[in-house]
Protein backbone atom coordinates (compact mmCIF):
# COMPACT_ATOMS: atom_id res chain seq x y z
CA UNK A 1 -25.02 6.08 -36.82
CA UNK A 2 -22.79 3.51 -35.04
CA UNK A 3 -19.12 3.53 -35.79
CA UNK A 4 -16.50 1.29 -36.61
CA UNK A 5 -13.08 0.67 -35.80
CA UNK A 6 -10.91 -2.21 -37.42
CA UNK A 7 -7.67 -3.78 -35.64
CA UNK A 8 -4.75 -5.60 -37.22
CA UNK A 9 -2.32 -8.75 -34.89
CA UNK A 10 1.45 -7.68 -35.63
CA UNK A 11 3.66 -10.08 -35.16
CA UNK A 12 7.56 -8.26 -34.19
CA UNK A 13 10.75 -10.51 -35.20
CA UNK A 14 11.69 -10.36 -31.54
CA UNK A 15 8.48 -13.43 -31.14
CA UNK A 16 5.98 -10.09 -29.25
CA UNK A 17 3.00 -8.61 -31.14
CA UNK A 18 1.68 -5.56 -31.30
CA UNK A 19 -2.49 -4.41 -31.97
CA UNK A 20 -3.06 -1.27 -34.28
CA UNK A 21 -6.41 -0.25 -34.42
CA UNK A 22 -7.92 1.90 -37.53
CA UNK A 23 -11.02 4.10 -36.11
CA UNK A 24 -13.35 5.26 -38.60
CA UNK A 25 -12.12 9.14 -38.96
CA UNK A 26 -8.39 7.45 -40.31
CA UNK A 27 -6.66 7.76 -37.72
CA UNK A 28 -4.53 4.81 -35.88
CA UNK A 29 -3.45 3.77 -32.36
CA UNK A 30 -1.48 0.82 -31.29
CA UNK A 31 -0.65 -1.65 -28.51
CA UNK A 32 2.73 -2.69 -28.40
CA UNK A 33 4.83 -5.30 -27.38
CA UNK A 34 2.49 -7.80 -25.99
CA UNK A 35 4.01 -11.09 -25.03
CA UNK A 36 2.14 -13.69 -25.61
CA UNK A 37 -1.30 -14.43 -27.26
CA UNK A 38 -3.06 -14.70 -24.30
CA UNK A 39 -2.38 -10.85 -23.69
CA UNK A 40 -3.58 -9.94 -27.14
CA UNK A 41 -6.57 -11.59 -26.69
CA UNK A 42 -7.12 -10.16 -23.14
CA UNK A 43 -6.36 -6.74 -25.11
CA UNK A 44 -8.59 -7.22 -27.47
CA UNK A 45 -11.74 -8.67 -25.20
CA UNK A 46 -11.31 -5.23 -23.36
CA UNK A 47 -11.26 -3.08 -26.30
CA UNK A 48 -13.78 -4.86 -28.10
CA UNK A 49 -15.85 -3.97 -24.40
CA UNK A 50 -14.91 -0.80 -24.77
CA UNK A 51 -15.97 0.09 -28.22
CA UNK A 52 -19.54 -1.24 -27.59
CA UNK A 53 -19.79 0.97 -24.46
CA UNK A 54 -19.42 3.59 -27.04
CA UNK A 55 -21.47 1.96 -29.71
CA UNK A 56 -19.17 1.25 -32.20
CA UNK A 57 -18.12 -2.06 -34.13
CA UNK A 58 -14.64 -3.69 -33.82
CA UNK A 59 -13.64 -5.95 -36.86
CA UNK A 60 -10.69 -7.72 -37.88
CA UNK A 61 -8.90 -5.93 -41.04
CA UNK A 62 -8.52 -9.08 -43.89
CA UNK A 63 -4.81 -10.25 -44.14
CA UNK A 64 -4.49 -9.56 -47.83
CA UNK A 65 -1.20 -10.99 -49.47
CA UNK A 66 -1.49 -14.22 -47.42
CA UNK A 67 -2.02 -17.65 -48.97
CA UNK A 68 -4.12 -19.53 -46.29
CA UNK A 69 -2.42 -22.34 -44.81
């Protein structure tokens, strides 16, 4: 059965960001302090590599709370 993990972008008040990721047994792991979006997104093309090495689904969690701009 192929797994999933979901990530969540953080945006810090001190303008960095930071990448948790939820895999599918609960538990959590984060990136932090990124600088720029360019290095989340280079994050994120790796890990997103990485997770179908090992079969498994990255997805982006839903913002909930947000009004969409």
């Amino acid at each position: 059965m192929p797994r999933r993990a979901s990530y969540r972008i953080i945006e810090r008040p001190d303008g960095r960001f930071d990448i948790a990721v939820t895999l599918a047994g609960g538990g959590t792991q984060s990136r932090e302090g990124l600088a720029t979006r360019a290095e989340v997104s280079s994050a994120l093309a790796m890990l997103r590599d990485l997770m179908a090495a090992c079969g498994a689904d990255l997805v982006e969690e839903p913002t909930l709370g947000l009004a969409a701009e």
